[in-house]
C-alpha atoms as a PDB file:
ATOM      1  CA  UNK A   1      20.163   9.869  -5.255  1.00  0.00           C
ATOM      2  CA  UNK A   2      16.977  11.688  -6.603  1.00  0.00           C
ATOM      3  CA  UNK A   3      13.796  10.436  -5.670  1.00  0.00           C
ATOM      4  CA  UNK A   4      10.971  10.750  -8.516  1.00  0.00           C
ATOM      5  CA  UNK A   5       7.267  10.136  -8.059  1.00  0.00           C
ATOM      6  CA  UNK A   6       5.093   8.814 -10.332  1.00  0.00           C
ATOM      7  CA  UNK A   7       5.507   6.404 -12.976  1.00  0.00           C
ATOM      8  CA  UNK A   8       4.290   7.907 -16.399  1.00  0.00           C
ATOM      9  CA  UNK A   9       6.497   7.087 -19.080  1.00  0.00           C
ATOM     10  CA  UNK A  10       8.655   4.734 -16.660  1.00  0.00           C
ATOM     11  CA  UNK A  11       6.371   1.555 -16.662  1.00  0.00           C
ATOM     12  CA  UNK A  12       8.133  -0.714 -18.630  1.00  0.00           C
ATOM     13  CA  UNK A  13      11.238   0.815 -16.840  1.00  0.00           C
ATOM     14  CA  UNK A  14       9.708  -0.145 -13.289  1.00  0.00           C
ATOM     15  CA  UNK A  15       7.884  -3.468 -14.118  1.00  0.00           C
ATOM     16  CA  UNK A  16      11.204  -5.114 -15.156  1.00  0.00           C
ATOM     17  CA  UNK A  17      12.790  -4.138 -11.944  1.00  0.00           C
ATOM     18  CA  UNK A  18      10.380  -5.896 -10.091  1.00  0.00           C
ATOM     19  CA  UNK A  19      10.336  -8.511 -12.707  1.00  0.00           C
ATOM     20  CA  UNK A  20      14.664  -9.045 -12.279  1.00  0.00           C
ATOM     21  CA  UNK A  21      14.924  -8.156  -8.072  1.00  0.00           C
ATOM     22  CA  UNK A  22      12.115 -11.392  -6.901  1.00  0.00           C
ATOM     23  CA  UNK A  23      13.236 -13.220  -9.957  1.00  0.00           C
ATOM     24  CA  UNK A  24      16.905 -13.129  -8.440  1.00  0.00           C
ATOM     25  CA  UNK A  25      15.635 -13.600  -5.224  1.00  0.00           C
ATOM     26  CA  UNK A  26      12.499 -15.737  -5.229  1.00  0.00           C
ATOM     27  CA  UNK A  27      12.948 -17.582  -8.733  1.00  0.00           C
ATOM     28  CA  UNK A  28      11.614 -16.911 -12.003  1.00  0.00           C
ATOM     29  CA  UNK A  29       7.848 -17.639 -11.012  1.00  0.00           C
ATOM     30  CA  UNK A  30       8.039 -14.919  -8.326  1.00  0.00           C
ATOM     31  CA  UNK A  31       9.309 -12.521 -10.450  1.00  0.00           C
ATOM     32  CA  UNK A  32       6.932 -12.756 -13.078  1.00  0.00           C
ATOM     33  CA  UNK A  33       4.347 -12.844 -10.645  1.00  0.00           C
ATOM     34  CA  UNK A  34       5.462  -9.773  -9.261  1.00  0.00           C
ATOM     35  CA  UNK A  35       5.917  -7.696 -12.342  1.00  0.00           C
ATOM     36  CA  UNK A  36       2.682  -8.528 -13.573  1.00  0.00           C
ATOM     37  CA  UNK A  37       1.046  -7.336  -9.909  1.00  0.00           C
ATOM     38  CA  UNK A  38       3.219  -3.679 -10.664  1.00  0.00           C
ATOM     39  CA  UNK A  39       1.716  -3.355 -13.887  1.00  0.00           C
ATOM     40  CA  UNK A  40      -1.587  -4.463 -13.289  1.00  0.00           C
ATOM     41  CA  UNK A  41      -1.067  -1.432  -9.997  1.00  0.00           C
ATOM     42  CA  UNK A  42       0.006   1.031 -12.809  1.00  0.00           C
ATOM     43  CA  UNK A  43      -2.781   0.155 -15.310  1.00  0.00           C
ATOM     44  CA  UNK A  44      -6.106  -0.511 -12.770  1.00  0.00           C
ATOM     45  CA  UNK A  45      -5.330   1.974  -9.991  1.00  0.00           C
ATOM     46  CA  UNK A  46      -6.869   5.603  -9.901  1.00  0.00           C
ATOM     47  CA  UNK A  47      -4.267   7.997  -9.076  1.00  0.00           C
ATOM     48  CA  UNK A  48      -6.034   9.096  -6.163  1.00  0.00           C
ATOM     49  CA  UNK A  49      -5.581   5.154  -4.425  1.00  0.00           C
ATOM     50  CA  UNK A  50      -1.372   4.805  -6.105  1.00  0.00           C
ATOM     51  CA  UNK A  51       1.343   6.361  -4.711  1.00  0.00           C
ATOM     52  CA  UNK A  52       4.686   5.318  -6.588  1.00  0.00           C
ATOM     53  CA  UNK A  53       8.276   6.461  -5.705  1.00  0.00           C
ATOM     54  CA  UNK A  54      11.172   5.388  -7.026  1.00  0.00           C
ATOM     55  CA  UNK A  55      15.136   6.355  -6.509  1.00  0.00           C
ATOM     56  CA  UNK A  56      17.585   7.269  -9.415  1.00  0.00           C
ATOM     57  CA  UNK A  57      21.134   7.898  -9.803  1.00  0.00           C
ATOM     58  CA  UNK A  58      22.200   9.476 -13.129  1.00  0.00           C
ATOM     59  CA  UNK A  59      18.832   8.274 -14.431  1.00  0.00           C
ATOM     60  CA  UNK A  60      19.227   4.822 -13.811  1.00  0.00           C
ATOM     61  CA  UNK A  61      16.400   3.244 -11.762  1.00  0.00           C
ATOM     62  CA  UNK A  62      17.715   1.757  -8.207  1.00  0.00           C
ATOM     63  CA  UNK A  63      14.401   1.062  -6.367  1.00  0.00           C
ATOM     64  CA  UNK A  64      10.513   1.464  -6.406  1.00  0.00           C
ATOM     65  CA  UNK A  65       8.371   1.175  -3.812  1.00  0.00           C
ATOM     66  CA  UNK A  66       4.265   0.913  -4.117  1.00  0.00           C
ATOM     67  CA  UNK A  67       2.040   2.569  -1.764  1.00  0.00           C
ATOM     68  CA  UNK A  68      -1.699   1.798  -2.298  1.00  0.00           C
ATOM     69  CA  UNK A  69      -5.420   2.273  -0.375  1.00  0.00           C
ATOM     70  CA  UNK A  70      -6.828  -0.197   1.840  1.00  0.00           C
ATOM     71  CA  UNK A  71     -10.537   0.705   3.489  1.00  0.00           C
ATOM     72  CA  UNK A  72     -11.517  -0.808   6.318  1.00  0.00           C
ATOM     73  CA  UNK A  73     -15.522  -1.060   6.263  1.00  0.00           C
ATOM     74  CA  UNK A  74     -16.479   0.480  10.063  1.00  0.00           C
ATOM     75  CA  UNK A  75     -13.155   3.160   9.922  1.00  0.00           C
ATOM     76  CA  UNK A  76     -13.017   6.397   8.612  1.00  0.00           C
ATOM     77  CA  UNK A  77      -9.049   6.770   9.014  1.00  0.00           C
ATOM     78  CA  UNK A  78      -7.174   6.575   5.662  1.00  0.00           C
ATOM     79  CA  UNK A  79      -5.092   3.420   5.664  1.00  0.00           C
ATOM     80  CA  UNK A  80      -2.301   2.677   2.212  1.00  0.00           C
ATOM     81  CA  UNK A  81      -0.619  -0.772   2.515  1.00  0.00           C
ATOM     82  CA  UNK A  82       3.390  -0.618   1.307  1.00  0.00           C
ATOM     83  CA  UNK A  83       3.471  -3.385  -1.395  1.00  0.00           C
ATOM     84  CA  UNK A  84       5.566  -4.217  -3.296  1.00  0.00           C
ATOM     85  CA  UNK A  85       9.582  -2.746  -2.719  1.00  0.00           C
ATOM     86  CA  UNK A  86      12.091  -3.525  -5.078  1.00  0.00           C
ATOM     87  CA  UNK A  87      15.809  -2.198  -5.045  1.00  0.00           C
ATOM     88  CA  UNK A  88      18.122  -2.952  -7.834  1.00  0.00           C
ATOM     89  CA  UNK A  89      20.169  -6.399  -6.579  1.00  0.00           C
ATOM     90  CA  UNK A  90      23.612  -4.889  -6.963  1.00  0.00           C
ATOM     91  CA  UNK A  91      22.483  -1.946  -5.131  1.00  0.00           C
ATOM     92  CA  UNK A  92      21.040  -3.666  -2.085  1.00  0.00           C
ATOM     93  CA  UNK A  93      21.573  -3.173   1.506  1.00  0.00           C
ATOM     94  CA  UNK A  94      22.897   0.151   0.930  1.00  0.00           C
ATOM     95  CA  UNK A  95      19.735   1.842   2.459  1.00  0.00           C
ATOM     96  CA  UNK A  96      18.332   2.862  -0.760  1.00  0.00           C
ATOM     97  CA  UNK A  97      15.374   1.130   0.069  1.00  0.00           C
ATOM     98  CA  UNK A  98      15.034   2.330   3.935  1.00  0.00           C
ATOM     99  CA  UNK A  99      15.426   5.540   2.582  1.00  0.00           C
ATOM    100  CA  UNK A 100      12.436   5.595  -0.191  1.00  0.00           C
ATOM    101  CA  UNK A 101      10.403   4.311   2.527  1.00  0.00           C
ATOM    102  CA  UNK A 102      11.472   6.703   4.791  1.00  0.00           C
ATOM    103  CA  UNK A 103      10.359   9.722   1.841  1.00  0.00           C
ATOM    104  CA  UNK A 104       6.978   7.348   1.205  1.00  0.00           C
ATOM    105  CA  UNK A 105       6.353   7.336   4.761  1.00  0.00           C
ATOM    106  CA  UNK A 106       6.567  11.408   4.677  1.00  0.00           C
ATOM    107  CA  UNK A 107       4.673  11.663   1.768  1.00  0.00           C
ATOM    108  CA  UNK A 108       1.825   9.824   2.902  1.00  0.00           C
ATOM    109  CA  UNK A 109       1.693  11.637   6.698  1.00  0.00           C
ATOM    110  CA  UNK A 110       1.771  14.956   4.726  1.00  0.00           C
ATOM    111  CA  UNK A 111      -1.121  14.059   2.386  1.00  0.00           C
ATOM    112  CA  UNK A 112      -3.139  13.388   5.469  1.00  0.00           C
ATOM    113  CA  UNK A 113      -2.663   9.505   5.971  1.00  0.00           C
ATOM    114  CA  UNK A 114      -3.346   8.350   9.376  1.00  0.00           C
ATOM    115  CA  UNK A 115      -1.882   4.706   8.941  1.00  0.00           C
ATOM    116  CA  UNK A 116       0.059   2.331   7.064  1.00  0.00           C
ATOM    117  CA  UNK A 117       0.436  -1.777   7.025  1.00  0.00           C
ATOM    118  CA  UNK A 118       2.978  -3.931   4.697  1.00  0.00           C
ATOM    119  CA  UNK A 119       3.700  -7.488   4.534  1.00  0.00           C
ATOM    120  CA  UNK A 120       6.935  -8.362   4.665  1.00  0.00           C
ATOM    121  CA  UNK A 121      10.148  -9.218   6.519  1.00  0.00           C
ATOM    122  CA  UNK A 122      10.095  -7.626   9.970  1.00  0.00           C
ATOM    123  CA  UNK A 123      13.570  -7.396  10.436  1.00  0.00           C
ATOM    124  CA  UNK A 124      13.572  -5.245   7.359  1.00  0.00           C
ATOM    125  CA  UNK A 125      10.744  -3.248   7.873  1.00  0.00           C
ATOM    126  CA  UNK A 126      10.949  -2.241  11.357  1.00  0.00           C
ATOM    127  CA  UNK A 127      13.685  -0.360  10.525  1.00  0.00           C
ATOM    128  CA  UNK A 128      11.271   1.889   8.937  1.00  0.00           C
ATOM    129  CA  UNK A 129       9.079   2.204  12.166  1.00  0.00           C
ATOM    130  CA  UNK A 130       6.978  -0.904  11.537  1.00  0.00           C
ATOM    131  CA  UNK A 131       6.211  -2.651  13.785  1.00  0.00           C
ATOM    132  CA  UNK A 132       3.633  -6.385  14.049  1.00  0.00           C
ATOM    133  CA  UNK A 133       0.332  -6.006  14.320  1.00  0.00           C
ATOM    134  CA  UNK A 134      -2.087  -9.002  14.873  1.00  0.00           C
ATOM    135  CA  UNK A 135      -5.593  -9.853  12.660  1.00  0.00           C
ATOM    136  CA  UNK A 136      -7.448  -8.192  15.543  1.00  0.00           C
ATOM    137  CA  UNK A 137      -6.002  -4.705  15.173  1.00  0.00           C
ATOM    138  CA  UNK A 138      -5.780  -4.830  11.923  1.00  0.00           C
ATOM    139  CA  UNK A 139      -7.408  -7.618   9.399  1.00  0.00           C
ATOM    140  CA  UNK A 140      -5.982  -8.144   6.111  1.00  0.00           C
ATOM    141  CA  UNK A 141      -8.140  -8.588   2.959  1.00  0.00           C
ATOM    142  CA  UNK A 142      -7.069 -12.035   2.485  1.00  0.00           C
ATOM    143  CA  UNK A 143      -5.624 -14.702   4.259  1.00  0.00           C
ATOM    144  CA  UNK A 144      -2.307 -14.082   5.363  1.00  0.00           C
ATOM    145  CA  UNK A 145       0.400 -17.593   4.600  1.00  0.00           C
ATOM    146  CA  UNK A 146       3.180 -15.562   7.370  1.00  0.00           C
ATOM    147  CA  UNK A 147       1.061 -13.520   9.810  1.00  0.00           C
ATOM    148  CA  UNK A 148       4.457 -12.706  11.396  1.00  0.00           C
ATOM    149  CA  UNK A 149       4.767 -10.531   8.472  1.00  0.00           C
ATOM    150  CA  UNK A 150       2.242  -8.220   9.228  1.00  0.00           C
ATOM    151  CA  UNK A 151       3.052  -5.093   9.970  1.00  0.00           C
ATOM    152  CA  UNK A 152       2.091  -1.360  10.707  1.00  0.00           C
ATOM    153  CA  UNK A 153       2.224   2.306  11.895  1.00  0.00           C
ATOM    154  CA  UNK A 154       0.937   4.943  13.025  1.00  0.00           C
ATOM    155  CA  UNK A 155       1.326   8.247  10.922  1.00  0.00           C
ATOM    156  CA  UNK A 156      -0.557  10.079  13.262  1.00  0.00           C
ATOM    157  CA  UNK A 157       2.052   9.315  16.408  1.00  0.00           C
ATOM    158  CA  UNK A 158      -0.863   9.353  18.488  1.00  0.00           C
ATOM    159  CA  UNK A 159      -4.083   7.270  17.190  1.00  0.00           C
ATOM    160  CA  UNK A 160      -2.867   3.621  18.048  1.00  0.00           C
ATOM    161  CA  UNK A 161      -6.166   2.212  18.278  1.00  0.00           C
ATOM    162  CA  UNK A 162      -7.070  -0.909  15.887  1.00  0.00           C
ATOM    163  CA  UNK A 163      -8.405  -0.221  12.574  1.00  0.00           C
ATOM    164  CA  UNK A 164     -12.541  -1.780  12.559  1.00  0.00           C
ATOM    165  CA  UNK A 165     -14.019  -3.754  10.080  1.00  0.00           C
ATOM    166  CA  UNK A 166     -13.485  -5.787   7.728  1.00  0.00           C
ATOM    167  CA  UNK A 167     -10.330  -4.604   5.088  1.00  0.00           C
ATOM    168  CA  UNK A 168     -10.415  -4.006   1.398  1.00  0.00           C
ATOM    169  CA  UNK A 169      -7.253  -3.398  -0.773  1.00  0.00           C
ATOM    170  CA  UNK A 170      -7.323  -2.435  -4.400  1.00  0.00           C
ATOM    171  CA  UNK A 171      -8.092  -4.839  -7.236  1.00  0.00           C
ATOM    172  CA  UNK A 172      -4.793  -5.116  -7.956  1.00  0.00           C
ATOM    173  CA  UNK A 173      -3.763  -6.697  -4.600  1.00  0.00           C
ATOM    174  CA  UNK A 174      -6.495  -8.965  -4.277  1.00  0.00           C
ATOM    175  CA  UNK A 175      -4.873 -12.015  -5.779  1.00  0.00           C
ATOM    176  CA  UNK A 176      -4.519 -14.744  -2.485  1.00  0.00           C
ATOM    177  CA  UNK A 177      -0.645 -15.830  -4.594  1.00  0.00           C
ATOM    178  CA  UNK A 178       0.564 -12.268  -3.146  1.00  0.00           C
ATOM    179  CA  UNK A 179      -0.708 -12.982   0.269  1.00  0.00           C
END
């Protein structure tokens, strides 16, 4: 498995991924939903806000996973929210997914990240080192529907303390359907 970052070139590639994984999971509505949240990411995000890895195997796409900025107004630590993961539906629960977190994860605490949150399944994710995290350490930008589902880390492995002010998450994300 080689993991590629980025997404020049692979958009189309990438957004029907997304489009086919929640559409097989979630329904049709989800998945379209979903792919047009990835491209909108790839098309409205600056560079310096996007990270984007995804895993291959003889050039053919197994998973992508989305790493993007969220602010919070009274904290200067650099926060990225995981959203969305996708891994190919033949191809899951063979770690492929754990493991392009995992590689995210040390991309992002090597480029100087001090925390990450994602939304999600916390069965899944804390796998990956996440662990819950309530409104009060750490508010979302919009109203959560499962707050059981939030989740976070520290890069750091030593700055645990809650993240102040209120949150902000790139235009992209800011759509209350993906909350």
């Amino acid at each position: 498995m080689e993991f590629r970052s980025g997404y020049a070139t692979r958009q189309q590639q990438i957004v029907e991924l997304f489009i086919e994984t929640f559409s097989a999971s979630e329904g049709a509505d989800e998945g379209r939903l979903i792919g047009d949240f990835v491209r909108n990411l790839m098309e409205t995000t600056p560079d310096e806000e996007l990270f984007v890895w995804s895993a291959y195997e003889n050039d053919a796409l197994l998973g992508c996973i989305f790493l993007s900025r969220l602010t919070y107004d009274h904290d200067d630590r650099t926060v990225f929210i995981l959203s969305p993961v996708a891994v190919k539906t033949d191809r899951q629960k063979t770690g492929i997914g754990q493991h392009l977190i995992l590689h995210g994860l040390d991309h992002l605490r090597k480029a100087g990240v001090d925390f990450v949150v994602t939304y999600g399944d916390p069965n899944y994710y804390s796998k990956t080192g996440f662990h819950q995290i309530s409104e009060e350490f750490a508010q979302a930008p919009l109203k959560l529907s499962f707050p059981d589902g939030w989740l976070g880390q520290s890069l750091t492995n030593h700055d645990e303390r809650s993240l102040i002010g209120a949150s902000r998450c790139v235009p992209a994300l800011n759509n209350q359907e993906l909350w």
